[in-house]
C-alpha atoms as a PDB file:
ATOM      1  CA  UNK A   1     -48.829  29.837  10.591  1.00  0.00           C
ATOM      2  CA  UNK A   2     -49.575  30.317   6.906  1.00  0.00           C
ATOM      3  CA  UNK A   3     -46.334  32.733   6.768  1.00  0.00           C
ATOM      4  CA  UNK A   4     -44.338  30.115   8.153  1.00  0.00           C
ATOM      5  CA  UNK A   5     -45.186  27.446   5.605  1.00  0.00           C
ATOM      6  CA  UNK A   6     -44.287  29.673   2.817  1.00  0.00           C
ATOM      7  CA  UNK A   7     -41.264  30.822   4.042  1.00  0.00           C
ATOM      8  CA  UNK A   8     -40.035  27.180   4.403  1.00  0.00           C
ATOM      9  CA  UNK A   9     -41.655  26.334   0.699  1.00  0.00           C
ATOM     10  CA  UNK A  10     -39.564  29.133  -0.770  1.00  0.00           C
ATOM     11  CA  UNK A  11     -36.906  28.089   1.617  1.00  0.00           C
ATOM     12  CA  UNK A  12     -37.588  24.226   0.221  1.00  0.00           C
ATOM     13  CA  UNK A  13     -37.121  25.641  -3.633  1.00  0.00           C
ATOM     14  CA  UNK A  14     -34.286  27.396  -3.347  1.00  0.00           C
ATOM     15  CA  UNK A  15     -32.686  24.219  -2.223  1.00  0.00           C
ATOM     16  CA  UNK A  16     -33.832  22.140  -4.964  1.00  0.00           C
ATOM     17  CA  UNK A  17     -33.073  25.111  -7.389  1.00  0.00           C
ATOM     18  CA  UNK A  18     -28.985  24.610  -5.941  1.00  0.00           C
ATOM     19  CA  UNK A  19     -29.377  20.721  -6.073  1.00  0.00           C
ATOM     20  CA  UNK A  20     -27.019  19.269  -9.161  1.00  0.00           C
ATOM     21  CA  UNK A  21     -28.776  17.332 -11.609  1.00  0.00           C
ATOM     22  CA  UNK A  22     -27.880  13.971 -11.424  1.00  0.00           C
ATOM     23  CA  UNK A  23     -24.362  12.724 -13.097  1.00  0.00           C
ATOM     24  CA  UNK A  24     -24.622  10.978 -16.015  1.00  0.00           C
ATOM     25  CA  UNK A  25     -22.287   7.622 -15.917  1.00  0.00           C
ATOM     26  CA  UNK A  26     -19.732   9.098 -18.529  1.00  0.00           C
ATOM     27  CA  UNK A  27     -19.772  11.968 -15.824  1.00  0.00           C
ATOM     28  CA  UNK A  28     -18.937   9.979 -13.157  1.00  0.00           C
ATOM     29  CA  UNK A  29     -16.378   8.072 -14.874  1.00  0.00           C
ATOM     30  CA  UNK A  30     -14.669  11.322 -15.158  1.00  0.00           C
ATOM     31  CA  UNK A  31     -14.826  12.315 -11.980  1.00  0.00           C
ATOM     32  CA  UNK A  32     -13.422   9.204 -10.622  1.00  0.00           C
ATOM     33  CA  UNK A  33     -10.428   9.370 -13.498  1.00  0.00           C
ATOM     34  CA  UNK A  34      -9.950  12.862 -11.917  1.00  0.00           C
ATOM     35  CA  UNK A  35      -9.470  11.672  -8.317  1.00  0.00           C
ATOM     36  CA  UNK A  36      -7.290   9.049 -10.255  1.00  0.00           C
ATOM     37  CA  UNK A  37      -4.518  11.336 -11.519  1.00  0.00           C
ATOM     38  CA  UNK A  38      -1.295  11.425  -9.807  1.00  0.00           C
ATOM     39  CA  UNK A  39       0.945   9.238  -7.959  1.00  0.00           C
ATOM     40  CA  UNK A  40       0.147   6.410  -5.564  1.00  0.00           C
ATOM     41  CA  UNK A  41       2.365   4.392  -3.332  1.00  0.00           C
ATOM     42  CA  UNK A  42       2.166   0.874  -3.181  1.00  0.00           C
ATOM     43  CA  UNK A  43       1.700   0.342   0.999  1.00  0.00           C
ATOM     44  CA  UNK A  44       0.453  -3.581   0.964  1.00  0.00           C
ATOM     45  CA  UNK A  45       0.136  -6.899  -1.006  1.00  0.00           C
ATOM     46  CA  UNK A  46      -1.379  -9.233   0.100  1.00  0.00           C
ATOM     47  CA  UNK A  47      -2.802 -12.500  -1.918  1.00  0.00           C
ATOM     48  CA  UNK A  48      -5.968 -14.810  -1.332  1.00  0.00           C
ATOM     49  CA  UNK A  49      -5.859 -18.271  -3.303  1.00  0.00           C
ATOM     50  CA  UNK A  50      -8.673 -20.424  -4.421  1.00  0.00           C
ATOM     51  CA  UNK A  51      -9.301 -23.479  -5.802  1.00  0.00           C
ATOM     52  CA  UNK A  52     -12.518 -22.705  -8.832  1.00  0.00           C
ATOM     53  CA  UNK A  53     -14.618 -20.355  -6.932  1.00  0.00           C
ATOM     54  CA  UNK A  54     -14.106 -21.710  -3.694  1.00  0.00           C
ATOM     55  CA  UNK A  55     -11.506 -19.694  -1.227  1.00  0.00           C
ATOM     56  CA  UNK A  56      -8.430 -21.714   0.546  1.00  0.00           C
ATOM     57  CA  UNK A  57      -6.755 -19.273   2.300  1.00  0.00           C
ATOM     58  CA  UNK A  58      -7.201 -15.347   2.767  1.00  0.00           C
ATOM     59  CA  UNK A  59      -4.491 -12.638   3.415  1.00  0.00           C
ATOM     60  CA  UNK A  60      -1.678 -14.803   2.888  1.00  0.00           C
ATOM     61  CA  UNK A  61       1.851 -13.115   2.187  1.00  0.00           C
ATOM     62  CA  UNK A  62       2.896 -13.573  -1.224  1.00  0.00           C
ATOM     63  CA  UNK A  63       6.075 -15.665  -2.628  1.00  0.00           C
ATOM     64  CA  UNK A  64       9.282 -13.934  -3.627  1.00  0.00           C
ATOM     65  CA  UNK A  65       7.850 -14.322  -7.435  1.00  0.00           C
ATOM     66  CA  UNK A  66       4.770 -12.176  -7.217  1.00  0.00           C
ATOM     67  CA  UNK A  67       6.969 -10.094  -5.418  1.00  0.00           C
ATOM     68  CA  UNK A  68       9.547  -9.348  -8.236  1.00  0.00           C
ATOM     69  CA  UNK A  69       6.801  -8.603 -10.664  1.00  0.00           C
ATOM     70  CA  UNK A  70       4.635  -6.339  -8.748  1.00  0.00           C
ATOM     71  CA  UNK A  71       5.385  -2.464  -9.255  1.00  0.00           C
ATOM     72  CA  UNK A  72       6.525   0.109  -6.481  1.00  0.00           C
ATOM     73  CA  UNK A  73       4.130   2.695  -7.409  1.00  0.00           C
ATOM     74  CA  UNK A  74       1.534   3.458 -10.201  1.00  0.00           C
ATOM     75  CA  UNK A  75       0.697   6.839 -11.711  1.00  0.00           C
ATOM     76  CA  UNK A  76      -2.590   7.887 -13.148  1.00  0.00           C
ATOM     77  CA  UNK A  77      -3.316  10.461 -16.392  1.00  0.00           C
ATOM     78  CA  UNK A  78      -6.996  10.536 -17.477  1.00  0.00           C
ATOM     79  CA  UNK A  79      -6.118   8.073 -19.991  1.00  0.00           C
ATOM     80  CA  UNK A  80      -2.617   6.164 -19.107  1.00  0.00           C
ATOM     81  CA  UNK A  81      -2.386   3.843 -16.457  1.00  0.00           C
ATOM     82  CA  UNK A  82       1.268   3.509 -15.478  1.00  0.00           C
ATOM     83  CA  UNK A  83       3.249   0.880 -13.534  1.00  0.00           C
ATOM     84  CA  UNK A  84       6.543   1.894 -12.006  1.00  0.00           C
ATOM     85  CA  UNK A  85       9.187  -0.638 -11.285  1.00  0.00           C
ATOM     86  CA  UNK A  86      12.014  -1.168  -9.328  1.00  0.00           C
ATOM     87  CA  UNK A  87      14.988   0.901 -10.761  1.00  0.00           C
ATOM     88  CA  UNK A  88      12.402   3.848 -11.816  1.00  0.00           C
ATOM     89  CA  UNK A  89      11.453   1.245 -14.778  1.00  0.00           C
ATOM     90  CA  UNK A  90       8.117   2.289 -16.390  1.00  0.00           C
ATOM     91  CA  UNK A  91       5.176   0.360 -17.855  1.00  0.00           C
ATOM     92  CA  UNK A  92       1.664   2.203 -19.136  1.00  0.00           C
ATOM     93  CA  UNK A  93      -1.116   1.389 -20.967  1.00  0.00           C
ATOM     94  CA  UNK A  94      -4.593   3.172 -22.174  1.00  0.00           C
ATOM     95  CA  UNK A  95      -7.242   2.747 -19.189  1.00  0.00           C
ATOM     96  CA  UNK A  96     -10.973   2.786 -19.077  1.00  0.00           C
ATOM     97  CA  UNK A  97     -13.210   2.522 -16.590  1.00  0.00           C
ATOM     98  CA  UNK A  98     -16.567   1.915 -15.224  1.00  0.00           C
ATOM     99  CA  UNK A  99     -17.141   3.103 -11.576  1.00  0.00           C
ATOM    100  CA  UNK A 100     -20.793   1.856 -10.951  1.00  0.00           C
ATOM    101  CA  UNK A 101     -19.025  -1.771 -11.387  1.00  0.00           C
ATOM    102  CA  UNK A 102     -15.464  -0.341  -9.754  1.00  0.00           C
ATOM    103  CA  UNK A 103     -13.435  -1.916 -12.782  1.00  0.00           C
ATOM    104  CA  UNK A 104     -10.730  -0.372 -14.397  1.00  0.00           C
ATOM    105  CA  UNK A 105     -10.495  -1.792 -17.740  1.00  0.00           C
ATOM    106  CA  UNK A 106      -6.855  -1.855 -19.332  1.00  0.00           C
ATOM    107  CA  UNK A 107      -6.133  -2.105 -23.039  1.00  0.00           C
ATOM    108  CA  UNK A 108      -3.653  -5.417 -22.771  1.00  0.00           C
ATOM    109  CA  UNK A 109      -3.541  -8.297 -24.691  1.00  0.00           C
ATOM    110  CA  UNK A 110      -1.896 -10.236 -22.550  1.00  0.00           C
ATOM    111  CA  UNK A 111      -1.946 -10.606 -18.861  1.00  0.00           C
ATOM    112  CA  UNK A 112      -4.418  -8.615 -16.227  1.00  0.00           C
ATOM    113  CA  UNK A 113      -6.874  -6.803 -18.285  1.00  0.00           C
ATOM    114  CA  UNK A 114      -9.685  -5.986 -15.550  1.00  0.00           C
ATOM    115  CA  UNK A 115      -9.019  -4.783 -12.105  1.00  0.00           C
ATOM    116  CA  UNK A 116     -11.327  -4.152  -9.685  1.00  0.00           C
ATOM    117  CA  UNK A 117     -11.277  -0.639  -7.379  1.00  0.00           C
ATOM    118  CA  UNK A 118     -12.218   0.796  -4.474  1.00  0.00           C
ATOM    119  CA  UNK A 119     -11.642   4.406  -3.562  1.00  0.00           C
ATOM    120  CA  UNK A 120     -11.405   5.656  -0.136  1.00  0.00           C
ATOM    121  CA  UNK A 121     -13.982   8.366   0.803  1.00  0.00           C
ATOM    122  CA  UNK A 122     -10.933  10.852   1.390  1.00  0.00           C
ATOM    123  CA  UNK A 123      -9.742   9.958  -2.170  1.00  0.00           C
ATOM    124  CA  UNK A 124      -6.219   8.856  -0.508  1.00  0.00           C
ATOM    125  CA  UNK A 125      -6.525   5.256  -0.643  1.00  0.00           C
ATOM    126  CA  UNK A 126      -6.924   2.944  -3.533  1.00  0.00           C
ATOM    127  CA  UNK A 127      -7.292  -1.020  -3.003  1.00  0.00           C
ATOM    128  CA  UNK A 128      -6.972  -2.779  -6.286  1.00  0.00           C
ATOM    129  CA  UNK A 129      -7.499  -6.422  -6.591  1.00  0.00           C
ATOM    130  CA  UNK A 130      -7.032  -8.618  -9.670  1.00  0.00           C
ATOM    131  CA  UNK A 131      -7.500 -12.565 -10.457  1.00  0.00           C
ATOM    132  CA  UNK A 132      -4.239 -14.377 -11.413  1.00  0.00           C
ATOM    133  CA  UNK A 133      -4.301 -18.415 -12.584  1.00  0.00           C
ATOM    134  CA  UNK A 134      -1.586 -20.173 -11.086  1.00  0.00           C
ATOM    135  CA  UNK A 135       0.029 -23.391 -12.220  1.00  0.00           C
ATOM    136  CA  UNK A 136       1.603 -26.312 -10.305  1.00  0.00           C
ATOM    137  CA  UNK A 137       0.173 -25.850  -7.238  1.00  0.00           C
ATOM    138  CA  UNK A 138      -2.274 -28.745  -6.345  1.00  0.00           C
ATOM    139  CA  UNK A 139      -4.036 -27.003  -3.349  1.00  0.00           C
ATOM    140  CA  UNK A 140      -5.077 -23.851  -5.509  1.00  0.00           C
ATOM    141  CA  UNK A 141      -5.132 -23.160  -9.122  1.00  0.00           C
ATOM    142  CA  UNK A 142      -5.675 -18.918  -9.065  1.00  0.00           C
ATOM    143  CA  UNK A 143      -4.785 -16.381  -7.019  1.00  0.00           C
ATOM    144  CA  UNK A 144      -6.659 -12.709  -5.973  1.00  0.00           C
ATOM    145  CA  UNK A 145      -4.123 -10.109  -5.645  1.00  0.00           C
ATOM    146  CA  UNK A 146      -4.798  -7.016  -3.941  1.00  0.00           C
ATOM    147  CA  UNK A 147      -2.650  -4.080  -3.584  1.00  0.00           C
ATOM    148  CA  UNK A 148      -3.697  -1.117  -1.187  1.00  0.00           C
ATOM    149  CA  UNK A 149      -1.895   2.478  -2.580  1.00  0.00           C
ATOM    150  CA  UNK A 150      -1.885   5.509  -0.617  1.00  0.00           C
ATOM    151  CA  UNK A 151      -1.748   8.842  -2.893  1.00  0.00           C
ATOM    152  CA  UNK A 152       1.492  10.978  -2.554  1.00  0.00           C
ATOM    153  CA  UNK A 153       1.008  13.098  -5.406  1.00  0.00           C
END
């Protein structure tokens, strides 16, 4: 019995010897940055509109505006986020981010500077969502955009 127990504690520290050390955030910043890079699809909009904190209406399809100003596709570096228009038109910006919050942090001075992420598992999937203030309306006064982009390159 006593041979059995210390082939299973050698057994036990070779495993632990193999385990990674635990990733530092800047580390897993990185990483995530790294799934980032490439080029993603845009696949659905969809909007969510509130009035303060307090949710109106969920999932709703978005007017012709939002429409016009949203981009076909966005491309990843590990430091330029990039928003592609219709008619191949291109946008970019320096990007940070912070994935134990899942906020990508762009360098703008004006307009969306925080969006919030979620990666799929698979890495092929990426639902972004950002908070947009909208005037004129009297049943809502912001907005929650989300976009869900499939990876194609």
């Amino acid at each position: 019995m006593k041979k059995y127990f210390t082939i299973l504690a050698v057994m036990l520290s070779m495993t632990m010897v193999g385990c990674d050390k635990d990733e530092t955030p800047e580390e897993k910043n990185d990483a995530v940055k790294a799934s980032l890079v490439g080029t993603w699809e845009v696949e659905d909009i969809k909007g969510s509109t509130y009035k303060g904190s307090e949710l109106i209406e969920a999932n709703i399809d978005l007017p012709e505006e939002f429409w016009e100003e949203m981009p076909m596709r966005v491309k990843f570096t590990t430091t330029l986020f990039i928003l592609v228009f219709e008619g191949e038109e291109e946008e970019s910006t320096t990007y940070s981010l912070n994935s134990e919050t899942g906020v990508i942090v762009l360098d703008e001075d004006e307009g969306v500077s925080n969006l919030n992420y979620i990666l799929s598992g698979d890495k092929k999937t990426l639902t972004v969502s950002f908070k947009q203030d909208v005037e004129g309306e009297d049943d809502y006064d912001s907005m929650r955009i989300t976009l869900t982009l499939k990876k194609t390159s």
